[in-house]
Protein backbone atom coordinates (compact mmCIF):
# COMPACT_ATOMS: atom_id res chain seq x y z
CA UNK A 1 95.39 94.68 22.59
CA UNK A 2 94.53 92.72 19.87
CA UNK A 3 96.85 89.97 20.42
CA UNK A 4 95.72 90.04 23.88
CA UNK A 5 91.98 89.32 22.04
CA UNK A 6 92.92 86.90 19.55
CA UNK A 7 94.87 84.94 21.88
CA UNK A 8 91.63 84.88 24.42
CA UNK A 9 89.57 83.73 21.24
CA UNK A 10 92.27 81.29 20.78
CA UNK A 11 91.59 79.84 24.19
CA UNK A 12 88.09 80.12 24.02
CA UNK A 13 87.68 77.91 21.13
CA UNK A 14 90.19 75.53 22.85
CA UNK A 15 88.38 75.31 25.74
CA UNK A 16 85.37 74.62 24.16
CA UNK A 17 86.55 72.06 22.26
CA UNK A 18 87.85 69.84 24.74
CA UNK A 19 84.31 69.99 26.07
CA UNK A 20 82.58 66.91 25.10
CA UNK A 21 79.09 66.06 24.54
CA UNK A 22 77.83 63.36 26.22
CA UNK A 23 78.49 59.68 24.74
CA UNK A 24 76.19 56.85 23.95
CA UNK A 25 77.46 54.05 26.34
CA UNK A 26 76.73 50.64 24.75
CA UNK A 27 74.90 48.78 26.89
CA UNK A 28 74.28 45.84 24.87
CA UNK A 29 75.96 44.55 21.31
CA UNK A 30 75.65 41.22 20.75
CA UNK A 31 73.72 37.91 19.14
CA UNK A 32 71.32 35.82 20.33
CA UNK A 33 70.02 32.90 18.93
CA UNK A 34 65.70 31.79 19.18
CA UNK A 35 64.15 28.91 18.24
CA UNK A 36 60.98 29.76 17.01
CA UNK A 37 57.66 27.59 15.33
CA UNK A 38 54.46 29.29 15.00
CA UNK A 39 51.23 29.04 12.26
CA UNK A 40 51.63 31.39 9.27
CA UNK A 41 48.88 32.01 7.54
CA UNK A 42 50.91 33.09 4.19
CA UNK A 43 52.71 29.76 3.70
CA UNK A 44 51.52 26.86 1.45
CA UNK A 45 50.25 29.33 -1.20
CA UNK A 46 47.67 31.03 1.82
CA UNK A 47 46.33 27.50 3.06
CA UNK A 48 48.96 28.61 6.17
CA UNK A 49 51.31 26.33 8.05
CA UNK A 50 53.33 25.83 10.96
CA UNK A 51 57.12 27.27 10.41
CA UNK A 52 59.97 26.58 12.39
CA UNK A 53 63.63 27.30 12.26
CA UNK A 54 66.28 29.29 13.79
CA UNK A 55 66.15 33.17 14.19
CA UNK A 56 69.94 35.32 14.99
CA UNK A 57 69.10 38.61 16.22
CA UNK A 58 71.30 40.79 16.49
CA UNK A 59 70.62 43.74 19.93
CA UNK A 60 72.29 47.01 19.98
CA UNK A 61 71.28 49.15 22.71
CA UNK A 62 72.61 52.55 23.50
CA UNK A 63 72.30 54.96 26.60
CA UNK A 64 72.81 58.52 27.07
CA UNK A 65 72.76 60.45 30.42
CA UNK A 66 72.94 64.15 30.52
CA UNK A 67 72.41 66.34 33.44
CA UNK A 68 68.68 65.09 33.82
CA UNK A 69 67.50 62.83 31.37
CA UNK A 70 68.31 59.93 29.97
CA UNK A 71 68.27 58.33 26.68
CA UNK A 72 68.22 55.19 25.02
CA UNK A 73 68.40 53.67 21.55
CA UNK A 74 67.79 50.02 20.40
CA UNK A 75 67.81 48.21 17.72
CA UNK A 76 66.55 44.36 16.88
CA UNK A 77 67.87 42.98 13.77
CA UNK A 78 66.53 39.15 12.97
CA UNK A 79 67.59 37.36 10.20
CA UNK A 80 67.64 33.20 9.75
CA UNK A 81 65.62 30.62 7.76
CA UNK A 82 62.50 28.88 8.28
CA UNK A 83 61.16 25.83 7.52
CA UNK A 84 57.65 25.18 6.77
CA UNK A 85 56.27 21.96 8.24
CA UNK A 86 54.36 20.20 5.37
CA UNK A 87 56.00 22.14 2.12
CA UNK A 88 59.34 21.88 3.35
CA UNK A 89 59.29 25.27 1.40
CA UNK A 90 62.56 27.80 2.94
CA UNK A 91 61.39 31.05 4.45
CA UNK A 92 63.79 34.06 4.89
CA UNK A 93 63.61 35.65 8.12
CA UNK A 94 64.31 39.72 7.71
CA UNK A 95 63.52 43.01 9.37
CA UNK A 96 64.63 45.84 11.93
CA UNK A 97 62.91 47.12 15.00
CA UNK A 98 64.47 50.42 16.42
CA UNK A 99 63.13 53.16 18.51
CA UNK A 100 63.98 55.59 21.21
CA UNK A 101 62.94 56.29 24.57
CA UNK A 102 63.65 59.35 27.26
CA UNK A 103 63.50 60.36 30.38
CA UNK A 104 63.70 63.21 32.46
CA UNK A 105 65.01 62.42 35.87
CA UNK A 106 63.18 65.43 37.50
CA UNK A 107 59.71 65.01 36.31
CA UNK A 108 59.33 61.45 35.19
CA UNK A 109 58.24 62.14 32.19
CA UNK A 110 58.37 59.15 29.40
CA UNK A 111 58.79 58.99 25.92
CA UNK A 112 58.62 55.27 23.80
CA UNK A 113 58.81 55.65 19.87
CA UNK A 114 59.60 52.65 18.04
CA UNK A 115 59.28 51.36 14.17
CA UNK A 116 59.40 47.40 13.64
CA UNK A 117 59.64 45.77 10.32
CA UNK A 118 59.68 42.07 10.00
CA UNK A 119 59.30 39.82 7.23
CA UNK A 120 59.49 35.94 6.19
CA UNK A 121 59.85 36.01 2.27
CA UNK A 122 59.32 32.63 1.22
CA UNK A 123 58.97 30.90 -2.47
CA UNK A 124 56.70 32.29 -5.04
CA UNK A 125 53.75 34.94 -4.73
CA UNK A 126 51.54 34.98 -1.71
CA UNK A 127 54.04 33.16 0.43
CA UNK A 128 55.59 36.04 1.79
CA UNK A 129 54.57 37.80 5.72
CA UNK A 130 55.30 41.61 5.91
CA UNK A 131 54.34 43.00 9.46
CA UNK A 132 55.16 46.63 10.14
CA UNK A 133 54.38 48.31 13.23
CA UNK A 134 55.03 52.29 14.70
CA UNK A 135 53.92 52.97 18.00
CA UNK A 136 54.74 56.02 20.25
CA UNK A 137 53.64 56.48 24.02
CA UNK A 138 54.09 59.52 26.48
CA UNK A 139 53.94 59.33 29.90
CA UNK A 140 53.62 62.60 32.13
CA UNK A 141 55.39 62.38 35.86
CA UNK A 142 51.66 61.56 37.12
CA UNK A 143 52.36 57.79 35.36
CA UNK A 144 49.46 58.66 33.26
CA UNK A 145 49.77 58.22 29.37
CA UNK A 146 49.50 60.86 27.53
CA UNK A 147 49.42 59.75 24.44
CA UNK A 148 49.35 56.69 22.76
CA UNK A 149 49.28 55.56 19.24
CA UNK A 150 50.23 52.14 18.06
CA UNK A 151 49.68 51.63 13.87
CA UNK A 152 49.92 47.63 13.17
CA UNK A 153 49.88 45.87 9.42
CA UNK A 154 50.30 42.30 9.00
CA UNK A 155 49.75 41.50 5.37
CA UNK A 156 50.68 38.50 3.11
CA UNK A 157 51.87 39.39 -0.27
C-alpha cells in the first residue's frame, strides 16, 4: 500500500511538472534608429538651445495569454548623443520606459502602468534634462476610466 502511494505521489509531482505556465512570447526585440532636434531649455548653461543628433532605442515587448487575459510588457531603452546647435556642447541621451498592461478577454477590463525615465546629461552643471514620468490608467468593460493618475517632472539640474 504504501508503494502503491508513493509511487502515485511520484506521478503526481511528474505530472505536474511537465505542466507549464504560460510563456512570454516576444513580440518585438529589436533597434531602431530616430533622428531627433528639438529646443532644450537646459542647454547653453539654461539660455536653452536647439539639440539634434541620433537616438538608438532599443524595444522589447512581451505578451502573455492565459485562459482569459492577456498581458503585455515593454520596455524603451534610448541611448545616443546630441548635439547642441550653437555650443556644439555633446549631450548624452539615457533612460528606460517600461510598464505593463492587461486584459481580461471576458470583461474588457484595462490596466496601463508605466514608469519613463529619460535624460540628456550634457557638460557641466545646469546642462543636464531629467524627465520622469509614472502614469497608471484603468478601464472597466463599460470603456470608462476608472482611474487615472499620470505624475510628470521635467527638471534641469
Amino acid at each position: 500500500m504504501k508503494r502503491i502511494l508513493v509511487l502515485l505521489a511520484i506521478a503526481t509531482v511528474g505530472m505536474a511538472a511537465s505542466i507549464s505556465a504560460a510563456q512570454a512570447e516576444v513580440i518585438t526585440n529589436d533597434m531602431a534608429a530616430i533622428s531627433f532636434a528639438g529646443f532644450v531649455p537646459c542647454a547653453n548653461g539654461g539660455a536653452g538651445e536647439i539639440l539634434s543628433g541620433r537616438i538608438d532605442v532599443h524595444n522589447l515587448v512581451t505578451s502573455t495569454v492565459n485562459d482569459h487575459h492577456t498581458s503585455d510588457r515593454f520596455q524603451f531603452q534610448p541611448h545616443g548623443t546630441m548635439v547642441g546647435g550653437i555650443t556644439g556642447d555633446v549631450y548624452r541621451v539615457t533612460g528606460v520606459t517600461q510598464g505593463t498592461s492587461a486584459e481580461s478577454v471576458q470583461n474588457g477590463h484595462y490596466t496601463l502602468t508605466y514608469v519613463n525615465n529619460f535624460r540628456l546629461i550634457g557638460p557641466g552643471p545646469g546642462n543636464n534634462l531629467l524627465v520622469h514620468e509614472t502614469a497608471h490608467v484603468t478601464i472597466n468593460g463599460d470603456d470608462a476610466v476608472v482611474v487615472e493618475h499620470d505624475n510628470l517632472s521635467i527638471e534641469c539640474r
